[in-house]
Protein backbone atom coordinates (compact mmCIF):
# COMPACT_ATOMS: atom_id res chain seq x y z
CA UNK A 1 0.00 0.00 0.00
CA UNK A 2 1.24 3.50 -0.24
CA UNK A 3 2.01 5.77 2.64
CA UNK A 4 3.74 8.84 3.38
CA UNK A 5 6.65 7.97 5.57
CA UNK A 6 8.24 10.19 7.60
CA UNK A 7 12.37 8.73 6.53
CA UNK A 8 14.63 11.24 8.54
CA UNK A 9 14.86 14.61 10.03
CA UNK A 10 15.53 17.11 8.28
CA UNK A 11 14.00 15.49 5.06
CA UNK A 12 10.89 16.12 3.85
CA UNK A 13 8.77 12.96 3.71
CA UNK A 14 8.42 10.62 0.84
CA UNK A 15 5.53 8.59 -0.83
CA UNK A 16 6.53 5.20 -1.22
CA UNK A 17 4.57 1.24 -1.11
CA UNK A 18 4.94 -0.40 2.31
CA UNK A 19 3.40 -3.26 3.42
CA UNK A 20 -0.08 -3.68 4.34
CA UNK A 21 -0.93 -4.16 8.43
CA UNK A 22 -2.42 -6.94 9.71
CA UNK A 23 -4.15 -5.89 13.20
CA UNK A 24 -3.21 -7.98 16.07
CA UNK A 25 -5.13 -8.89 19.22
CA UNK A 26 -7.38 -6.40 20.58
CA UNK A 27 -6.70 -4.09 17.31
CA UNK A 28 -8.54 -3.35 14.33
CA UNK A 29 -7.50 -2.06 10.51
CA UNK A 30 -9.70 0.56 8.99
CA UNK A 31 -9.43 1.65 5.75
CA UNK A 32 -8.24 4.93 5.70
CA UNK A 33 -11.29 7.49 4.93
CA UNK A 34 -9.07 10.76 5.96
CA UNK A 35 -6.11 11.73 7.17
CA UNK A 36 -5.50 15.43 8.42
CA UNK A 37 -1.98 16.77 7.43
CA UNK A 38 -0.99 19.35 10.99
CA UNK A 39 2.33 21.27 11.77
CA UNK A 40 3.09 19.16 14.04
CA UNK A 41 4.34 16.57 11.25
CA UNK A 42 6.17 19.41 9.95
CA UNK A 43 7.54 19.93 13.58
CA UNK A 44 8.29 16.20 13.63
CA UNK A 45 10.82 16.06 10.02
CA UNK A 46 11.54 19.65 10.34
CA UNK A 47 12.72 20.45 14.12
CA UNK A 48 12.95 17.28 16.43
CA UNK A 49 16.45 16.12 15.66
CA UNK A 50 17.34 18.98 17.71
CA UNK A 51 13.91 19.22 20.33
CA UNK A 52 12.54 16.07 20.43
CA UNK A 53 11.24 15.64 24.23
CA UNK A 54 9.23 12.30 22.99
CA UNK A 55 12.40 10.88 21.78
CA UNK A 56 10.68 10.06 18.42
CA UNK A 57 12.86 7.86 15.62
CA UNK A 58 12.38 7.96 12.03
CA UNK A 59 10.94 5.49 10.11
CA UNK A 60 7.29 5.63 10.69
CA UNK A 61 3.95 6.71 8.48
CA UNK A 62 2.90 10.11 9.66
CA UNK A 63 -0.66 11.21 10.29
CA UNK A 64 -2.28 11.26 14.31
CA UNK A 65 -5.57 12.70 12.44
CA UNK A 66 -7.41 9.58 10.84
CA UNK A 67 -10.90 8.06 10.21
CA UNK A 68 -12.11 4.95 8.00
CA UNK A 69 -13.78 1.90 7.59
CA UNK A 70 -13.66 -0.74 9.35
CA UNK A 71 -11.75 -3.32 7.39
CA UNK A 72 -10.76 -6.46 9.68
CA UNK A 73 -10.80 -6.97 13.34
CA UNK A 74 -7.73 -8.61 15.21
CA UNK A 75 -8.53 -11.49 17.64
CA UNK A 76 -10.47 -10.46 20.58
CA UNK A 77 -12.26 -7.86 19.39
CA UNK A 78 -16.06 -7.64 19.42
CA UNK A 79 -18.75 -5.34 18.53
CA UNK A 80 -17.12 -3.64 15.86
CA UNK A 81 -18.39 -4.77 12.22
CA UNK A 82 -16.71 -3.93 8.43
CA UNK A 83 -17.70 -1.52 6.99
CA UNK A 84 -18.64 1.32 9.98
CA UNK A 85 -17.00 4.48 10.26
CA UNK A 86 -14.95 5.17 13.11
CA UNK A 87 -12.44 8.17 14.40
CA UNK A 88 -9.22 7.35 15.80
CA UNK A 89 -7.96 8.77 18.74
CA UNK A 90 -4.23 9.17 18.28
CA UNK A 91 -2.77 9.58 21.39
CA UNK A 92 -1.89 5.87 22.76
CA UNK A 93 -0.45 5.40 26.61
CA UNK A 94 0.04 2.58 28.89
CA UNK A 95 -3.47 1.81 29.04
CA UNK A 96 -2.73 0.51 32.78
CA UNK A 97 -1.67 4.38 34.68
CA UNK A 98 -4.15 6.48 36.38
CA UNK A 99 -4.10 8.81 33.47
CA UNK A 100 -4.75 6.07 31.09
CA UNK A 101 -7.75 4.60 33.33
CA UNK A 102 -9.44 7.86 32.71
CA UNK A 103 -8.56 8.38 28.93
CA UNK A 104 -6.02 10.85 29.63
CA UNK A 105 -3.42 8.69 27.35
CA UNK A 106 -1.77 12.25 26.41
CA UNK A 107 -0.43 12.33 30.65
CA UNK A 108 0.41 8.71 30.74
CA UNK A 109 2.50 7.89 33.28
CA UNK A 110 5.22 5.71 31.58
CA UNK A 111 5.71 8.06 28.63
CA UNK A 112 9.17 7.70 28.77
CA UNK A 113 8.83 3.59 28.73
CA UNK A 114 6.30 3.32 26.23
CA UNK A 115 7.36 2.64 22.33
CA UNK A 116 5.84 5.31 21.08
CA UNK A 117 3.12 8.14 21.51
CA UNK A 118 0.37 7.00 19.50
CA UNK A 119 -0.87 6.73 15.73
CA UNK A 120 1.16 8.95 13.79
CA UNK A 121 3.75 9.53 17.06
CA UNK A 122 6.00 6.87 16.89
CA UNK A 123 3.91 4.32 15.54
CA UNK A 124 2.45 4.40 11.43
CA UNK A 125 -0.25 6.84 11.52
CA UNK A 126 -3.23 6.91 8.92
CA UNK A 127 -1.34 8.86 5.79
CA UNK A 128 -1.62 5.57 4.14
CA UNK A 129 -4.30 3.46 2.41
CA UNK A 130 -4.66 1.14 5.73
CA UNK A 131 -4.23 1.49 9.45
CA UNK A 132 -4.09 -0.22 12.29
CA UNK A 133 -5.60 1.25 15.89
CA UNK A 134 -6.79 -0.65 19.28
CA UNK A 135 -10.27 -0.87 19.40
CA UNK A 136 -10.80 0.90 22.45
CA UNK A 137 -9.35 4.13 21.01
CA UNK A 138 -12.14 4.35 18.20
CA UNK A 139 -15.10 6.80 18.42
CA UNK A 140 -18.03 5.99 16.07
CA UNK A 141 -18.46 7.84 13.71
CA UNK A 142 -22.34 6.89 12.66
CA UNK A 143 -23.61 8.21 9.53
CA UNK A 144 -21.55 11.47 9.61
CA UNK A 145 -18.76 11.71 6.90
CA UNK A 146 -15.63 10.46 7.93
CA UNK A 147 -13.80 12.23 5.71
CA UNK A 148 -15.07 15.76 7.29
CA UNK A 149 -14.46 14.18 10.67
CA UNK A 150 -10.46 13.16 10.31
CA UNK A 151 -9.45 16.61 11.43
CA UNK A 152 -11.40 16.44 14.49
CA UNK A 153 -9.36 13.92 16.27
CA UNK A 154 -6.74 16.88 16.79
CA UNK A 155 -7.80 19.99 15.13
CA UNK A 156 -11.43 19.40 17.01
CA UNK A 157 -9.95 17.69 20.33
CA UNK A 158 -7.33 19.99 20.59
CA UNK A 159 -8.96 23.16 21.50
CA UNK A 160 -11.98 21.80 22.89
CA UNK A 161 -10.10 20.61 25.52
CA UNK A 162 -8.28 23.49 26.59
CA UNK A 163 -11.57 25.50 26.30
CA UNK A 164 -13.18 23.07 28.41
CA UNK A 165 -10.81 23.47 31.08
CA UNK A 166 -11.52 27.33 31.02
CA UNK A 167 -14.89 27.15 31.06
CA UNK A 168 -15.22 28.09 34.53
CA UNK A 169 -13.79 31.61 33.45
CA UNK A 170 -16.38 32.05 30.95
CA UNK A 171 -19.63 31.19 32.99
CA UNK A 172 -22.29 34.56 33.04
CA UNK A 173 -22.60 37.44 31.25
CA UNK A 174 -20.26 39.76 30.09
CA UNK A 175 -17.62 37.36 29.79
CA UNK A 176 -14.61 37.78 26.83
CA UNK A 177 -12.70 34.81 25.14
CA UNK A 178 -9.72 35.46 22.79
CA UNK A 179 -8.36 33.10 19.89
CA UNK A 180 -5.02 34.03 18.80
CA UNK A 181 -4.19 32.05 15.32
CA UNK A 182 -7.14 31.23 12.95
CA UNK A 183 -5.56 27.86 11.20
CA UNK A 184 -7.39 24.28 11.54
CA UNK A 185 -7.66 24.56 15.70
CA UNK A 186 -7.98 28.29 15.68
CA UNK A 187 -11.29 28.09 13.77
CA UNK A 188 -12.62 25.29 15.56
CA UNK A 189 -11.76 26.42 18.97
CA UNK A 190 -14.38 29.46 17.83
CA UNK A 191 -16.94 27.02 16.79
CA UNK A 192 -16.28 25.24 19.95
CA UNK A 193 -16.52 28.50 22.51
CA UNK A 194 -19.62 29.50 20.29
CA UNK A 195 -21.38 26.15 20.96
CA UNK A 196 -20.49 25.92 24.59
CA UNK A 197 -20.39 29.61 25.71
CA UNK A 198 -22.21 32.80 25.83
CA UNK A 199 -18.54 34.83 25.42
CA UNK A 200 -18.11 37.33 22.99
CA UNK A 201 -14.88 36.21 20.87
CA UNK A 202 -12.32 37.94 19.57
CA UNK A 203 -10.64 36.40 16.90
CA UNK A 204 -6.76 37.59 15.72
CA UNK A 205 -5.03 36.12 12.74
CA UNK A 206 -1.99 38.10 10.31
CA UNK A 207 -4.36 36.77 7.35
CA UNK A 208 -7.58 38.66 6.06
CA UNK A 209 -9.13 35.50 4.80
CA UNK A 210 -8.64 33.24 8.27
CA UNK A 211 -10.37 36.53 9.90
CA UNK A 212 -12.85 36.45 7.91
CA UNK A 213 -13.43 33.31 8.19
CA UNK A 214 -13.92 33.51 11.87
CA UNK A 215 -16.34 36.38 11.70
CA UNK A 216 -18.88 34.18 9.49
CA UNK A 217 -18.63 32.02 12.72
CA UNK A 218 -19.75 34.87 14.97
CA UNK A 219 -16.29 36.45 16.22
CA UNK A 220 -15.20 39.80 16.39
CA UNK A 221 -11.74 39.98 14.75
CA UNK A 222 -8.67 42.83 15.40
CA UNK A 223 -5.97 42.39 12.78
CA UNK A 224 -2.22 42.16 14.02
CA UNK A 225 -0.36 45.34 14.45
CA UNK A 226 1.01 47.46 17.12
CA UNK A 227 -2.33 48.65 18.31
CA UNK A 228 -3.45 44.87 18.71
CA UNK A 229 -3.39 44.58 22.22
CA UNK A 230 -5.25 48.31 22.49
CA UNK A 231 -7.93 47.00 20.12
CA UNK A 232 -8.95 43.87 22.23
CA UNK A 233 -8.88 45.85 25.36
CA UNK A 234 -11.08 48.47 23.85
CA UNK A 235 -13.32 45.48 22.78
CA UNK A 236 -14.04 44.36 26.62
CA UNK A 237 -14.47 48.42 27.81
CA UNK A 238 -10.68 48.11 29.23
CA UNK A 239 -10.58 44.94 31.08
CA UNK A 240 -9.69 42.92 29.03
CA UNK A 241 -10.25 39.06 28.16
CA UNK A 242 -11.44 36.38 30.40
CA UNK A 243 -9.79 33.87 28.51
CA UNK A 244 -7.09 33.40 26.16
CA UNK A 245 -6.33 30.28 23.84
CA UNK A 246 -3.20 30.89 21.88
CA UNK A 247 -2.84 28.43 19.18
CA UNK A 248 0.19 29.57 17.50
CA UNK A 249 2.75 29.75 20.82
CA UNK A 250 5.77 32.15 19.48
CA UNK A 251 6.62 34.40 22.28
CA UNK A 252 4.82 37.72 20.40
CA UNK A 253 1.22 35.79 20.70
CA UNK A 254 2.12 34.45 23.97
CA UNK A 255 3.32 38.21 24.92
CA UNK A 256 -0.34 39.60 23.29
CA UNK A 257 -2.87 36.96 24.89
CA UNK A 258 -1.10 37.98 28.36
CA UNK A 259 -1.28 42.07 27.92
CA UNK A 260 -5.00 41.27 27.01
CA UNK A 261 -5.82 39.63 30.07
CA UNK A 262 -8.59 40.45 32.50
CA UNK A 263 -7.86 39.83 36.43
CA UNK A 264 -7.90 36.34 37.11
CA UNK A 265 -7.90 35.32 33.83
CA UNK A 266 -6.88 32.20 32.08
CA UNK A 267 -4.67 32.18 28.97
CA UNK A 268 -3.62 28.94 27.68
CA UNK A 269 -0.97 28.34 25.23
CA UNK A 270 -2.19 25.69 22.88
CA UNK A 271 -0.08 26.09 20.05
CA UNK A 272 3.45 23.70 20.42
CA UNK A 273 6.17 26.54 18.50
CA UNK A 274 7.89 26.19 21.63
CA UNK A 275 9.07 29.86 22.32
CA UNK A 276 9.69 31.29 25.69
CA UNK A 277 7.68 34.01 27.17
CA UNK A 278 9.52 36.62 30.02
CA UNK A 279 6.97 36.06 32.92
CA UNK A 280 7.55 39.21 35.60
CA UNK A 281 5.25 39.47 38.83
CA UNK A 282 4.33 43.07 37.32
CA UNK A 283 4.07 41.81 34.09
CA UNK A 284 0.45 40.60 33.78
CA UNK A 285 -2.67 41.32 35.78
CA UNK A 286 -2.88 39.61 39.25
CA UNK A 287 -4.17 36.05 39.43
CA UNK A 288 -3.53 35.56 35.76
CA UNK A 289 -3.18 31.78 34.98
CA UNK A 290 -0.53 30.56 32.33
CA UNK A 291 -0.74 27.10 31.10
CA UNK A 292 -0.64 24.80 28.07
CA UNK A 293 -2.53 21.90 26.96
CA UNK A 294 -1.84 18.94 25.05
CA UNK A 295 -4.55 17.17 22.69
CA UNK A 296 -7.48 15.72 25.15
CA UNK A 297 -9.06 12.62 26.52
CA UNK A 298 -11.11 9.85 24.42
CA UNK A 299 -13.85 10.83 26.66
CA UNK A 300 -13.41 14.46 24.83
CA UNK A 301 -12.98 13.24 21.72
CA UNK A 302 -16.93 11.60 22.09
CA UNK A 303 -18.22 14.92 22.78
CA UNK A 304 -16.51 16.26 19.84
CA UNK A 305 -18.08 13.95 17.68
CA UNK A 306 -21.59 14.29 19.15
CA UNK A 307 -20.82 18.77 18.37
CA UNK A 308 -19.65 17.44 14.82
CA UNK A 309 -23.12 15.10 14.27
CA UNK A 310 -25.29 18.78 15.75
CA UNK A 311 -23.72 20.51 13.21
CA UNK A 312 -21.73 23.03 15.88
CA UNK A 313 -18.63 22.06 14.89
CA UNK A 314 -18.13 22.13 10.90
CA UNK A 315 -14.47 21.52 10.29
CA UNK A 316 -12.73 23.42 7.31
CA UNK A 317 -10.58 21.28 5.01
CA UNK A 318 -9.39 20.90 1.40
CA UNK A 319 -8.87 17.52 0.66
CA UNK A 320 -6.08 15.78 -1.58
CA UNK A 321 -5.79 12.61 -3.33
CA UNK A 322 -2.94 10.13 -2.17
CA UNK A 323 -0.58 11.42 -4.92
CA UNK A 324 -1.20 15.08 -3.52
CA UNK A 325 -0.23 14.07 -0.29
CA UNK A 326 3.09 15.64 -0.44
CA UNK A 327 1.98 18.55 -1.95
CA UNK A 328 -0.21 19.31 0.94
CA UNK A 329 3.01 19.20 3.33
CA UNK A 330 4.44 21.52 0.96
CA UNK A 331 1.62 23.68 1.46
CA UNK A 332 1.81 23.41 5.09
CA UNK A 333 5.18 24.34 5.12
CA UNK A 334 4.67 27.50 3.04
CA UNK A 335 1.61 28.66 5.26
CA UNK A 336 -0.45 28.17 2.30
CA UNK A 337 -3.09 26.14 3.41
CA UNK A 338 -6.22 27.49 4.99
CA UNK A 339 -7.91 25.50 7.55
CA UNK A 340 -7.16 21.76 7.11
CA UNK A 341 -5.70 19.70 4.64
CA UNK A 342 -6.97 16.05 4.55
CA UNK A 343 -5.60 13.28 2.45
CA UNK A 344 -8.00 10.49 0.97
CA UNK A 345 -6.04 7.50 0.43
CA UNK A 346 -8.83 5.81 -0.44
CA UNK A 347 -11.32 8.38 -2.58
């Protein structure tokens, strides 16, 4: 089968034919509907020879964003029939931690023991006509299209779990959340805070297009510039944002989510670019909290898909035949992609 392999750092990935799975016990192969190209692949052949904390070797099939059919089941599986649709979720721990008893997989506790971080991490991912995942880390799917869906097992999981997390900041009136980066997660995560919130959002993105993309979704967008930080406080009457999700992470949106902070706020940094920020007591307003999230539980990833299936979360996507696959990395690379790109193996 063909699948884009991810051969060395450094090295842009290649197309090639690999051999096709077989799922062993407690697994099951789906045919591949979609799977979402992200940054962090790019992060993965681009930066991690030099910052790679997961300790990541190359020689693996990219892709942690997948959905398909199911194809075969391994031994001891039951329940799941050929042919249903089904969402992966990528991140794959112990399975026998505390974190992993609650579907936390991303906080396992023997991270640093385990063979790799999940589909995609470590182990071949869905950028390939077949896959192979454990049956308890699929989400049904239904009747909704899978190949709509594939981005949702990051680009939907993603922010909606670092929104979740703030949504005690957001409960009442009057309340203010701030997006920072309007890519795949960006304009989900304003999907997401419209669905589950009664915020006003303020969207901020360097491109015209991504904000205006994010104001057919209901936010109110300030371009970048100087007077960036002035035009979101002006937006809340002075006091600036309840909450903050920054899903870009370079230390200038890290430095504007924090100067547009209310009191007690909560800005999260979702976005993985790694850059520091210069923290100083008098630096941000009091009771400010700074965190960062990484991907979500299964447990999230369910009420993603049940947002999805409402029709409150519509993911944006171009899609690309298997022979395009590369040239959607490219695109990635250059910045040239608006929302998310998904590969169809199998279209």
């Amino acid at each position: 089968m063909r699948a884009v392999v991810f051969d060395d750092f450094k090295t842009f990935p290649v197309l090639k034919d690999i051999e096709k799975p077989t799922p062993g016990p407690g697994e099951v192969l789906l045919k591949v509907a979609g799977a979402g190209a992200c940054h962090s692949d790019v992060a993965i052949f681009e930066d991690f020879e030099a910052n790679n904390p997961a300790g990541l070797k190359p020689g693996f099939v990219l892709g942690h964003e997948n959905s398909g059919w199911v194809e075969e089941v391994g031994p001891g599986v039951s329940g799941i029939t050929k042919g249903e649709a089904y969402l992966i979720y990528g991140p794959i721990g112990c399975q026998h931690c505390r974190a992993c008893s609650r579907g936390q997989d991303t906080y396992c506790e023997n991270a640093a023991t385990n063979p790799y971080l999940g589909v995609g991490l470590g182990r071949n991912g869905g950028m390939a006509e077949y896959v192979t995942a454990t049956a308890r880390n699929l989400v049904p799917l239904g009747d909704a299209d899978p190949v709509a869906a594939a981005p949702l097992s990051d680009a939907g999981l993603t922010p909606y779990h670092a929104i979740k997390l703030a949504l005690p900041k957001l409960n009442g009136g009057g309340k203010f959340a701030l997006v920072i980066g309007l890519g795949g997660l960006g304009l989900v995560g304003v999907q997401i805070l419209k669905a589950l919130t009664g915020a006003t959002i303020i969207a901020t993105d360097a491109k015209p297009e991504a904000m205006a993309e994010a104001e057919k979704l209901g936010a109110v967008t300030v371009p970048s510039g100087s007077d960036q930080v002035a035009k979101i406080r002006e937006i809340t009457g002075g006091r600036g944002v309840d909450a903050a999700f920054d899903f870009v992470g370079i230390s200038a949106t890290i430095t504007t989510a924090m100067q547009s902070m209310a009191l007690q706020g909560r800005c999260t940094i979702v976005g993985i670019a790694g850059q520091p920020y210069d923290w100083s007591f008098f630096g941000a307003p009091y009771e400010v909290e700074l965190t960062s999230t990484y991907w979500g539980t299964i447990e999230d990833l369910y009420d993603v898909v049940e947002l999805y299936k409402a029709g409150q979360v519509v993911p944006q996507y171009t899609t690309f035949s298997m022979d395009k696959a590369l040239e959607a990395y490219q695109l990635l690379v250059d910045g040239k992609i608006s929302g998310r790109a998904v590969v169809t193996p199998n279209a």
